[in-house]
C-alpha atoms as a PDB file:
ATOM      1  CA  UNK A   1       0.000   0.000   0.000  1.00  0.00           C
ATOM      2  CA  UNK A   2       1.245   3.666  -0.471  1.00  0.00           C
ATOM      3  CA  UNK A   3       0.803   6.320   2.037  1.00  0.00           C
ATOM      4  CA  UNK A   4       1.901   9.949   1.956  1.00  0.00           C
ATOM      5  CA  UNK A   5       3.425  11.863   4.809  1.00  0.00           C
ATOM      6  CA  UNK A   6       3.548  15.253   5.129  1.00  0.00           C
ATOM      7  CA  UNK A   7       6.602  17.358   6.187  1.00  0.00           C
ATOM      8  CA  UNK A   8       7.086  20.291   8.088  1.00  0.00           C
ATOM      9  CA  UNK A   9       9.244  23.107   9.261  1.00  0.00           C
ATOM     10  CA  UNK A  10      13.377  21.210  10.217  1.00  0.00           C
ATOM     11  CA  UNK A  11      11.933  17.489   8.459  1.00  0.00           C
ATOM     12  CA  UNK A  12      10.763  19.390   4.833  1.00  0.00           C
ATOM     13  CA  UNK A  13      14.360  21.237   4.600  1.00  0.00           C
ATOM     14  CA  UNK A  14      15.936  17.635   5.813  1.00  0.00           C
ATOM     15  CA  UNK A  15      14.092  15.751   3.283  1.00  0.00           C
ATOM     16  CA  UNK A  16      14.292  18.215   0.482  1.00  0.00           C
ATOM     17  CA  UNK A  17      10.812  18.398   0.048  1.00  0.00           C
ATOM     18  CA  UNK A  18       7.197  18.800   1.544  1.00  0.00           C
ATOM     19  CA  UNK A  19       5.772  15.304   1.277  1.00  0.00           C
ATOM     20  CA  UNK A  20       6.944  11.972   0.360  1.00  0.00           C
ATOM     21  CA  UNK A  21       4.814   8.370  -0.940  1.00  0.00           C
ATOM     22  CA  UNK A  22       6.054   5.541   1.340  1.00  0.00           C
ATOM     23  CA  UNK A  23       5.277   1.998  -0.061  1.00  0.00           C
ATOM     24  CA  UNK A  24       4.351   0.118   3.309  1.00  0.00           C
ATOM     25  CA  UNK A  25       3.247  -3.465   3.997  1.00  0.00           C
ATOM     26  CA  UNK A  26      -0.715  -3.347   4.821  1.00  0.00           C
ATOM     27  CA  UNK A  27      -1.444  -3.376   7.893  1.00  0.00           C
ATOM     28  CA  UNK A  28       1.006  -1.482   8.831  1.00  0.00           C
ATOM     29  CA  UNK A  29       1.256   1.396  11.738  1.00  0.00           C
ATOM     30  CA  UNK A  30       2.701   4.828  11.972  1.00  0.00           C
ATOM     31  CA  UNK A  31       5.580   3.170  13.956  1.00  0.00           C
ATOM     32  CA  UNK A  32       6.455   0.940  10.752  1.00  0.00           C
ATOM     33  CA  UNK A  33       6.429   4.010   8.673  1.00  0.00           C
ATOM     34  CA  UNK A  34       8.553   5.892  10.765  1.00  0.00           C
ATOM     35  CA  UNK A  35      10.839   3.176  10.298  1.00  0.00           C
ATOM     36  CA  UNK A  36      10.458   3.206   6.397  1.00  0.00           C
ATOM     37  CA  UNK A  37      11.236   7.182   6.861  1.00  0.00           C
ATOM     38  CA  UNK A  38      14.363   6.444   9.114  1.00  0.00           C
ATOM     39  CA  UNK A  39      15.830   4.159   6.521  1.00  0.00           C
ATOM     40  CA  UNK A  40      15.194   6.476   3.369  1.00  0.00           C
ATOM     41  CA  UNK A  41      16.413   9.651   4.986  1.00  0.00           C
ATOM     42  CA  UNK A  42      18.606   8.764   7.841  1.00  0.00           C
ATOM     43  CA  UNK A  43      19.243   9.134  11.203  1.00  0.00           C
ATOM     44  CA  UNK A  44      19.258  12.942  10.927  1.00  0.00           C
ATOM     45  CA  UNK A  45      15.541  12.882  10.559  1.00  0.00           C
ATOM     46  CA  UNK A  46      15.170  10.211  13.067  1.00  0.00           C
ATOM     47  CA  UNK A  47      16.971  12.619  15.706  1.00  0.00           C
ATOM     48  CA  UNK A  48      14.284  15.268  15.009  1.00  0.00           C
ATOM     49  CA  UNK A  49      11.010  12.990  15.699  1.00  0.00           C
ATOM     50  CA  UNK A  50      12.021  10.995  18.342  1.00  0.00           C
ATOM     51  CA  UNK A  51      14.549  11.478  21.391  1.00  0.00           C
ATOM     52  CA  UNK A  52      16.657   8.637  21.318  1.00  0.00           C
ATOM     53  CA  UNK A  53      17.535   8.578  24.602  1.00  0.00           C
ATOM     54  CA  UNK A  54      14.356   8.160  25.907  1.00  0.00           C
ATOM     55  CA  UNK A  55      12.358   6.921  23.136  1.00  0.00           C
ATOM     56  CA  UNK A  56       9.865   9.748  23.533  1.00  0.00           C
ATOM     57  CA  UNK A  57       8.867  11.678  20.094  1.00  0.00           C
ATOM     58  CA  UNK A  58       9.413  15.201  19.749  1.00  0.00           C
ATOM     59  CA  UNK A  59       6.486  15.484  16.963  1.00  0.00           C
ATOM     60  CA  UNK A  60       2.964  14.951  16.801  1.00  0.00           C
ATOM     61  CA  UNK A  61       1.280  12.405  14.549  1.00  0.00           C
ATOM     62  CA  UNK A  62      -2.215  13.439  12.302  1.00  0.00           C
ATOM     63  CA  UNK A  63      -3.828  10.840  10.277  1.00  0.00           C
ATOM     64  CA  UNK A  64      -5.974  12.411   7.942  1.00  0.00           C
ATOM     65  CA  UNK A  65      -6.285  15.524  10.097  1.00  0.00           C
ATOM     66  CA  UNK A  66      -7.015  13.326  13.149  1.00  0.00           C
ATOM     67  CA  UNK A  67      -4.575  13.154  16.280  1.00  0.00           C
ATOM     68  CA  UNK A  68      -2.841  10.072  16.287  1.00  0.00           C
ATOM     69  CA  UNK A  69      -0.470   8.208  18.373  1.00  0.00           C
ATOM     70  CA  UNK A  70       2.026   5.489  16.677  1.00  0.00           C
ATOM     71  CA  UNK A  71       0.365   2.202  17.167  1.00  0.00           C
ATOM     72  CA  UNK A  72      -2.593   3.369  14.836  1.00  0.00           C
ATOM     73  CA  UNK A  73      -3.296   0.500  11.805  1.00  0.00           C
ATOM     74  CA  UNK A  74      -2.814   2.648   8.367  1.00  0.00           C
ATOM     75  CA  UNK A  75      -4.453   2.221   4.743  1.00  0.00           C
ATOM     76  CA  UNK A  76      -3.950   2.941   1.429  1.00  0.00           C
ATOM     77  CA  UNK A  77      -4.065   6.715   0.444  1.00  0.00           C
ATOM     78  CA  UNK A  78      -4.098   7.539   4.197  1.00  0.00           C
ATOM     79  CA  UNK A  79      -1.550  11.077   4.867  1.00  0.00           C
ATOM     80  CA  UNK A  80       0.506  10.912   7.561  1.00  0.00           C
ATOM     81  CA  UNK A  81       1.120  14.439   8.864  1.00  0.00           C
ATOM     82  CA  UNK A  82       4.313  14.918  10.819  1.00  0.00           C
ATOM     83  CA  UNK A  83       3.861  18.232  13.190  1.00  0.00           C
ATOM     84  CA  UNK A  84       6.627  19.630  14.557  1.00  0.00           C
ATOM     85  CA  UNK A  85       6.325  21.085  18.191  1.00  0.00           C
ATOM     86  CA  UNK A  86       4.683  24.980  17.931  1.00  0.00           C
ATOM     87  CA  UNK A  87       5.338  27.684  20.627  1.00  0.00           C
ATOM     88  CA  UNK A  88       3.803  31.077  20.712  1.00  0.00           C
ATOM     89  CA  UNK A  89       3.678  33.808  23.069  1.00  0.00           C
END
């Protein structure tokens, strides 16, 4: 199945671009495509979305505009939006 995630702010200038297809196994979870991201781009993108040292993610997860968390089951054509953390003041 094919998926599209959506990149923003530090992961779109990583990545070169704003969004990406990512061929995935069905059945698979935002984890596993995570994973598929890792291994195309590197660790440099892994280092932005998760904290390695204590396995806690630094972005939030929208599937199809809905809040997500990384054990959600994904389908074909679902978009995987990648948010990076906002401040304001």
């Amino acid at each position: 199945m094919v998926i599209k995630v959506e990149l923003f702010s530090e992961l779109r200038l990583l990545a070169g671009r704003k969004s990406i297809d990512l061929e995935l196994e069905e059945g698979s979870t935002v984890k596993q495509a995570l994973e598929a991201l890792y291994k195309e781009f590197g660790n440099s993108i892994k280092f932005k979305i998760v904290d390695t040292n204590t396995n806690h993610y630094r972005m939030t997860f929208l599937v199809n505009s809905k809040l997500s968390d990384d054990t959600v089951v994904l389908k074909e054509d679902d978009i995987l939006a990648i948010i990076p953390p906002v401040a304001g003041g």
